[in-house]
N, C-alpha and C. Protein backbone atom coordinates (compact mmCIF):
# COMPACT_ATOMS: atom_id res chain seq x y z
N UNK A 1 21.15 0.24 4.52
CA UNK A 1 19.78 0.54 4.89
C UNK A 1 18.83 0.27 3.72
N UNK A 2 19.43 0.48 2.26
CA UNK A 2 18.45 0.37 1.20
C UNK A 2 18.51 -1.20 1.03
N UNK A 3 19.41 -1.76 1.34
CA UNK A 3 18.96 -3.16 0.84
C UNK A 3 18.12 -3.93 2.23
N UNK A 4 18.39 -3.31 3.48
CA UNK A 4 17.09 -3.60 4.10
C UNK A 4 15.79 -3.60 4.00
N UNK A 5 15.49 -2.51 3.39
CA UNK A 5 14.25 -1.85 3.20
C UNK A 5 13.53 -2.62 2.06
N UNK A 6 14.80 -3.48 1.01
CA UNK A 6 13.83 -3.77 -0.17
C UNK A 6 13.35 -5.03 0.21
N UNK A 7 14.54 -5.89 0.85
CA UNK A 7 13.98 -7.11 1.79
C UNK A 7 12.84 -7.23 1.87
N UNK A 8 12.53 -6.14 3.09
CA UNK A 8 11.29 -5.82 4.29
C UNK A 8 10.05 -6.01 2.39
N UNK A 9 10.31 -4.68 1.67
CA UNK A 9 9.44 -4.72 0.78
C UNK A 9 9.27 -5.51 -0.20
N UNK A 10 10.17 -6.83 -0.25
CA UNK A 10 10.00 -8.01 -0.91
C UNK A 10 8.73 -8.98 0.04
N UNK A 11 9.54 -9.06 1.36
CA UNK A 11 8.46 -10.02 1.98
C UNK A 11 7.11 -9.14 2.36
N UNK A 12 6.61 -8.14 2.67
CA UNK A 12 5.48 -7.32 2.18
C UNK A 12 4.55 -8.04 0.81
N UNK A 13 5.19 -7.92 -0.15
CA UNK A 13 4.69 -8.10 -1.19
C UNK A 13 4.90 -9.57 -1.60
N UNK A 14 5.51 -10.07 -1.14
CA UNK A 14 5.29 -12.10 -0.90
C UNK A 14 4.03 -12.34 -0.01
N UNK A 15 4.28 -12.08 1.06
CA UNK A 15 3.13 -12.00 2.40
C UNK A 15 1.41 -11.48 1.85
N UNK A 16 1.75 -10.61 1.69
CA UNK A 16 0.46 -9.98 0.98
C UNK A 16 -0.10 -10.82 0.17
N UNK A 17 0.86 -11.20 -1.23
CA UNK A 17 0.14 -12.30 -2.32
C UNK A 17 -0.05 -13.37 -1.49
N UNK A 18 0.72 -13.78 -0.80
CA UNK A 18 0.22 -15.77 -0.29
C UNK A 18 -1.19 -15.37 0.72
N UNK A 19 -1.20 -14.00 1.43
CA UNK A 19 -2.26 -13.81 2.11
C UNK A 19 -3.68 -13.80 1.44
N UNK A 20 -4.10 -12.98 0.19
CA UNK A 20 -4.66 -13.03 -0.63
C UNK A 20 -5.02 -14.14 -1.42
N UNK A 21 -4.09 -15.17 -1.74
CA UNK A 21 -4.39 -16.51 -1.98
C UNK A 21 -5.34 -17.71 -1.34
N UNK A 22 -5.47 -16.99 0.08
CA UNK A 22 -6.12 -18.10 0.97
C UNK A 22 -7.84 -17.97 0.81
N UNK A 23 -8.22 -18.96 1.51
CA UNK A 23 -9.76 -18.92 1.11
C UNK A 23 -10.68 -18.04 2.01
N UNK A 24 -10.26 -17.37 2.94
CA UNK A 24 -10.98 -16.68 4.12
C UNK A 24 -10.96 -15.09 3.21
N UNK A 25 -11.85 -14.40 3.42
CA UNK A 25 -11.73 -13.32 3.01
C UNK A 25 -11.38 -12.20 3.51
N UNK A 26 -11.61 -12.43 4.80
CA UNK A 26 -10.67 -11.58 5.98
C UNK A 26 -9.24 -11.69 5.65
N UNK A 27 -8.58 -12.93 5.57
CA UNK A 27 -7.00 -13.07 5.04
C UNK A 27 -6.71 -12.09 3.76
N UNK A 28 -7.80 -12.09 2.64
CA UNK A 28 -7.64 -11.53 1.63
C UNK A 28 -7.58 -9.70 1.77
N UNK A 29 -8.51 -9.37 2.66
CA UNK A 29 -8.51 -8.11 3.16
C UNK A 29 -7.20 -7.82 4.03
N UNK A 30 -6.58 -8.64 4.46
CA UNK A 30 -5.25 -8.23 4.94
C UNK A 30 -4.19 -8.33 4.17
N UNK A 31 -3.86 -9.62 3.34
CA UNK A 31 -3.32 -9.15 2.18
C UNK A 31 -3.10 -7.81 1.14
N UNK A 32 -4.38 -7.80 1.08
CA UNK A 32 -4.73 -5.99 -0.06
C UNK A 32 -3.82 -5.22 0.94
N UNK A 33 -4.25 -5.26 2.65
CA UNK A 33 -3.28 -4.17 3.05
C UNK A 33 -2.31 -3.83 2.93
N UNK A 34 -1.90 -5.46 2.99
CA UNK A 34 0.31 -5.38 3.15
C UNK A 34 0.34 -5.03 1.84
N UNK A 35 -0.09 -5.27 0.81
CA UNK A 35 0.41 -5.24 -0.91
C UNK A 35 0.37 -3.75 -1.05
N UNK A 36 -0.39 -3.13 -0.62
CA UNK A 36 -0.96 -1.38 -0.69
C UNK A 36 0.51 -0.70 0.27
N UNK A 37 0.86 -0.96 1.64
CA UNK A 37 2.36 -0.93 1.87
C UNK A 37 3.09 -0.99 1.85
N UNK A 38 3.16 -2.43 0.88
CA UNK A 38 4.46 -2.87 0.20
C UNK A 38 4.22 -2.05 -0.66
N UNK A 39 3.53 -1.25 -1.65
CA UNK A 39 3.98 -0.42 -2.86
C UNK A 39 4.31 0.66 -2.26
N UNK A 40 4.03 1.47 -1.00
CA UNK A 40 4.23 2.27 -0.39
C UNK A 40 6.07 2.76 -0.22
N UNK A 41 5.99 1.49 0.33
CA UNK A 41 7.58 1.19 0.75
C UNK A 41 8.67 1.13 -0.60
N UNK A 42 7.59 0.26 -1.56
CA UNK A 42 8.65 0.29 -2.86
C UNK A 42 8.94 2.19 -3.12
N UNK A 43 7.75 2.56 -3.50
CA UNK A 43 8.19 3.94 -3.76
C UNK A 43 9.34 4.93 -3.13
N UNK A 44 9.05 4.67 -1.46
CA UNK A 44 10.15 5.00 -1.08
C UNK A 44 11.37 4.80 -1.10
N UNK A 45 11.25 2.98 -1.16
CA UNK A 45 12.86 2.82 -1.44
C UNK A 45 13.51 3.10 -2.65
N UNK A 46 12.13 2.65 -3.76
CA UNK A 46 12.93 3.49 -5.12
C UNK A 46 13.96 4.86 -5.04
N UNK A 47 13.28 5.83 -4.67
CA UNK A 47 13.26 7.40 -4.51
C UNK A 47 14.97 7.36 -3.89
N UNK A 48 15.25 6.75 -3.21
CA UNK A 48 16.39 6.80 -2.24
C UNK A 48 15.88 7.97 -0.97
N UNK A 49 16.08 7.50 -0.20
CA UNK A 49 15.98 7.95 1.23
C UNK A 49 17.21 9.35 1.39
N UNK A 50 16.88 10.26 1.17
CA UNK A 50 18.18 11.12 1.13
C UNK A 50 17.43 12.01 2.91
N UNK A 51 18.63 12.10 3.54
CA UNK A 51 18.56 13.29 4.60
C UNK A 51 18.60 14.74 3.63
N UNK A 52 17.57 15.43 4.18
CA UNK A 52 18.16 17.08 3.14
C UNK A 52 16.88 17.97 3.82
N UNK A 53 16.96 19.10 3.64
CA UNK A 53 15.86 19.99 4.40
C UNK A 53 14.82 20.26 3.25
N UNK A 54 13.62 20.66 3.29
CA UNK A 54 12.62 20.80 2.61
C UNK A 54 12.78 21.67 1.63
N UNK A 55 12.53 21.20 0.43
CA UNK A 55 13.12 21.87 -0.72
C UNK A 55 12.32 23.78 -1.26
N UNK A 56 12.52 24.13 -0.36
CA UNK A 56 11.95 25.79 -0.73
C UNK A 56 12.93 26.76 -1.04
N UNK A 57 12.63 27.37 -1.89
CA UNK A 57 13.74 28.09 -2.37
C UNK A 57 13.66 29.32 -1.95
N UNK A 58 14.86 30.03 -1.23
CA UNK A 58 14.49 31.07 -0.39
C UNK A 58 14.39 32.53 -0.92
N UNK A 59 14.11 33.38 -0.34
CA UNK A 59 13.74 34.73 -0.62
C UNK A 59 14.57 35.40 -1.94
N UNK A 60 14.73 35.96 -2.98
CA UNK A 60 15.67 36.44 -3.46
C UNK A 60 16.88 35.47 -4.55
N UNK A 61 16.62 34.18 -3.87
CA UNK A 61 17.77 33.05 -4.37
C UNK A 61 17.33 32.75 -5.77
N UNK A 62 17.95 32.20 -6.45
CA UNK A 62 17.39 31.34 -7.75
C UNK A 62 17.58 29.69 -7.76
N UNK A 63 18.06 29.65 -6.56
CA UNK A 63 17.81 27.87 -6.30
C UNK A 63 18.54 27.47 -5.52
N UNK A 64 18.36 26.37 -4.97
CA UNK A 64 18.32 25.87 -3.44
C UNK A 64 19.62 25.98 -3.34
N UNK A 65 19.82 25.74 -2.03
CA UNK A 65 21.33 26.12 -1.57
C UNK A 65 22.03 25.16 -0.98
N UNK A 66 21.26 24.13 -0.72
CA UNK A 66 21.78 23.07 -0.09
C UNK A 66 20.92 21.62 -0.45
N UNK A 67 21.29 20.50 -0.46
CA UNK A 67 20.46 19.24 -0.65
C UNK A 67 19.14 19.59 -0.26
N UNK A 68 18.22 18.98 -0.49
CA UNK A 68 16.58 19.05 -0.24
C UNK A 68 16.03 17.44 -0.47
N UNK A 69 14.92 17.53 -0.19
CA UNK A 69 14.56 16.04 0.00
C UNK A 69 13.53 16.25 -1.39
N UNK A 70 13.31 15.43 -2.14
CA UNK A 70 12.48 15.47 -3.21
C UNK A 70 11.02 14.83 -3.37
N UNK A 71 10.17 16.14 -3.64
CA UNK A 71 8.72 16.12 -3.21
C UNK A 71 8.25 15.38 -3.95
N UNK A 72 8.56 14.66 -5.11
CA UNK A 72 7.55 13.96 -5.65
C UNK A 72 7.64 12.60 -5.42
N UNK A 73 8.44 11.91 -4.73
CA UNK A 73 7.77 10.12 -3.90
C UNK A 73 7.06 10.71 -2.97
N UNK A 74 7.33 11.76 -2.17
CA UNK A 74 6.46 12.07 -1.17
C UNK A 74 5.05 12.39 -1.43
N UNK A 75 4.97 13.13 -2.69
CA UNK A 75 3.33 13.26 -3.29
C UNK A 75 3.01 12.11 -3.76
N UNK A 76 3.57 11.01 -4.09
CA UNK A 76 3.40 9.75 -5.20
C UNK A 76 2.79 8.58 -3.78
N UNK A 77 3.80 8.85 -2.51
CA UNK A 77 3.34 7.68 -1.30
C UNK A 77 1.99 8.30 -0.79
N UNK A 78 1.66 9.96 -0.79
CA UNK A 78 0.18 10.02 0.16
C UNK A 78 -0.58 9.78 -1.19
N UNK A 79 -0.28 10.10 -2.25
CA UNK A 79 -1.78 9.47 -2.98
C UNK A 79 -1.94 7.85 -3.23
N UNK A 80 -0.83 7.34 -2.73
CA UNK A 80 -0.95 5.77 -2.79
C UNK A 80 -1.49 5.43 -1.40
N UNK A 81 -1.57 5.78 -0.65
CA UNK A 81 -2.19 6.09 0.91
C UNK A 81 -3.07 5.91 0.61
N UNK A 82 -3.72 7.39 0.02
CA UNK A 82 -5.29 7.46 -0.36
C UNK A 82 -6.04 6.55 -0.38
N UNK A 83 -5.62 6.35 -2.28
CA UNK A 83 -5.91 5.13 -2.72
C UNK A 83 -6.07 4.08 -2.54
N UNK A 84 -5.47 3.39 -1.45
CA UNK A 84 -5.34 2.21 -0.91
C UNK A 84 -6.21 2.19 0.29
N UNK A 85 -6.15 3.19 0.76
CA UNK A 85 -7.78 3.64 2.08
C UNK A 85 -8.74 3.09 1.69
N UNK A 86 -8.89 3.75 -0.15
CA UNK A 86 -10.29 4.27 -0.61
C UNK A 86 -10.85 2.76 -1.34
N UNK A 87 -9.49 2.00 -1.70
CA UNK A 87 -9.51 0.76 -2.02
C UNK A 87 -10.19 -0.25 -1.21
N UNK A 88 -9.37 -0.37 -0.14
CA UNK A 88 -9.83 -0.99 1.01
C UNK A 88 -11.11 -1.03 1.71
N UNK A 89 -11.49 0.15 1.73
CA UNK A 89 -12.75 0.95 2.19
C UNK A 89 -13.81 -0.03 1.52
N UNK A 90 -13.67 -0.07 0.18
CA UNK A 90 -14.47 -0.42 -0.41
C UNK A 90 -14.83 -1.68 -0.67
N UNK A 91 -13.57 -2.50 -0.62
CA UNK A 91 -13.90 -3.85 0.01
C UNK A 91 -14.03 -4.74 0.82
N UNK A 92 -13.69 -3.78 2.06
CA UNK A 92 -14.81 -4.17 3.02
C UNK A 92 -16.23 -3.94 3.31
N UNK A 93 -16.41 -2.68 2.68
CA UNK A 93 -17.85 -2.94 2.89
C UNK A 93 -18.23 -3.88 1.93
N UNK A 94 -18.00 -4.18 0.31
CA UNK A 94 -18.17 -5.29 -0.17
C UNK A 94 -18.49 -6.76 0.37
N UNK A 95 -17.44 -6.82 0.77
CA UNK A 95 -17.20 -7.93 1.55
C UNK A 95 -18.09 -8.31 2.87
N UNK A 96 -18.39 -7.37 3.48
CA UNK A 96 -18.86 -7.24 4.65
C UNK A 96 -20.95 -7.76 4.44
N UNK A 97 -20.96 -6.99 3.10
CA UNK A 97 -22.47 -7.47 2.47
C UNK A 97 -22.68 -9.09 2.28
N UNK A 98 -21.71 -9.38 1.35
CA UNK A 98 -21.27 -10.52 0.77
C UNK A 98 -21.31 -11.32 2.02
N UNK A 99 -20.99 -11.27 3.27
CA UNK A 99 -21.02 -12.04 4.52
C UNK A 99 -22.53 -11.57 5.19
N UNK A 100 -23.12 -10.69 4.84
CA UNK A 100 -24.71 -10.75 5.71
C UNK A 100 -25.18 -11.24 4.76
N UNK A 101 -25.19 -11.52 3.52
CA UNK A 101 -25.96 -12.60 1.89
C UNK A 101 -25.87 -13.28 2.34
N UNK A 102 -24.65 -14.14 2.35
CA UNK A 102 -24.21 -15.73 2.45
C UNK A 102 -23.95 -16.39 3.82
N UNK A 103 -23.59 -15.30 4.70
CA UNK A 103 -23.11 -16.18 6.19
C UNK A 103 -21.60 -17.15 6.60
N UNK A 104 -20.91 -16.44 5.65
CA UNK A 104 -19.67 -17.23 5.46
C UNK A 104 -18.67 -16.24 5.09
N UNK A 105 -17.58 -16.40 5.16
CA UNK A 105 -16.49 -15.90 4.78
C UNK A 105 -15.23 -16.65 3.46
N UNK A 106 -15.79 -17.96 3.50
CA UNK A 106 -15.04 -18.75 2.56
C UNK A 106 -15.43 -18.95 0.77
N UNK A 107 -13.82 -18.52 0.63
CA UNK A 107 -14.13 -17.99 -0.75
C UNK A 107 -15.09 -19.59 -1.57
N UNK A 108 -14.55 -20.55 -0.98
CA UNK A 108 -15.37 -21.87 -1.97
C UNK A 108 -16.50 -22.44 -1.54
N UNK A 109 -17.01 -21.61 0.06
CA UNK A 109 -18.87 -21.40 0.01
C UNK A 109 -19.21 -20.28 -1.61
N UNK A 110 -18.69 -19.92 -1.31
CA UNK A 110 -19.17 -18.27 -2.54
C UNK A 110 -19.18 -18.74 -3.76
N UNK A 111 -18.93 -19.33 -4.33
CA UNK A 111 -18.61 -20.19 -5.54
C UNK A 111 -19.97 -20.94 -5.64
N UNK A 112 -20.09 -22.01 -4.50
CA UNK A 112 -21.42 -23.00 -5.09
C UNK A 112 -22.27 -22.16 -4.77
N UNK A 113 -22.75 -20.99 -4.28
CA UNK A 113 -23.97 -19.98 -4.41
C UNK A 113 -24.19 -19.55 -5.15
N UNK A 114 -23.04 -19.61 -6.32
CA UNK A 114 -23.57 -19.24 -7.94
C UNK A 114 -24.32 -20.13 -8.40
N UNK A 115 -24.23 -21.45 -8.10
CA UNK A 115 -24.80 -22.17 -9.11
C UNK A 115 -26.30 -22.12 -8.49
């Protein structure tokens, strides 16, 4: 299962870069997505995928009693969530300006409008 998963999160993060490479900026905004999932996924697969019940330590005990699943990829994937929302968020509306300026979406219109 783990060497599935890194696959999946190899071509994620291939897909993403060649997506980002292209000249449309919509492509590029889908790229950012997969690359923001593909790190998602890396984290998880790093972590190892363990089955185990939620790590709380019960009444009286001094430590867990049985396997537990470990909270910190799980805190490490929602703030990469976030982040990648808040990322995204932001370049689309970027982007979205950048297309009522210019009237185009192509990254090598955007270029000769500098000059």
């Amino acid at each position: 299962m783990t060497v599935l998963l890194s696959i999946v999160t190899g071509v994620l993060f291939a897909t993403g870069l060649y997506m980002m490479l292209r000249r449309s900026i919509t492509k590029l905004l889908l790229g950012l997505l997969l690359l923001a999932n593909a790190a998602n996924l890396l984290i998880f697969v790093a972590s190892g995928p363990v089955k185990g019940s939620s790590p709380l330590v019960a009444e009286g005990a001094l430590a867990l009693e049985r396997s537990s699943a470990d909270p910190l990829p799980q805190a490490l994937i929602l703030t990469a969530i976030v982040i990648g929302f808040g990322v995204l968020a932001f370049a689309v509306i970027l982007f979205s300006r950048v297309y009522a300026h210019t009237g185009s979406d192509d990254s090598e219109e955007l270029i000769q409008t500098e000059k």
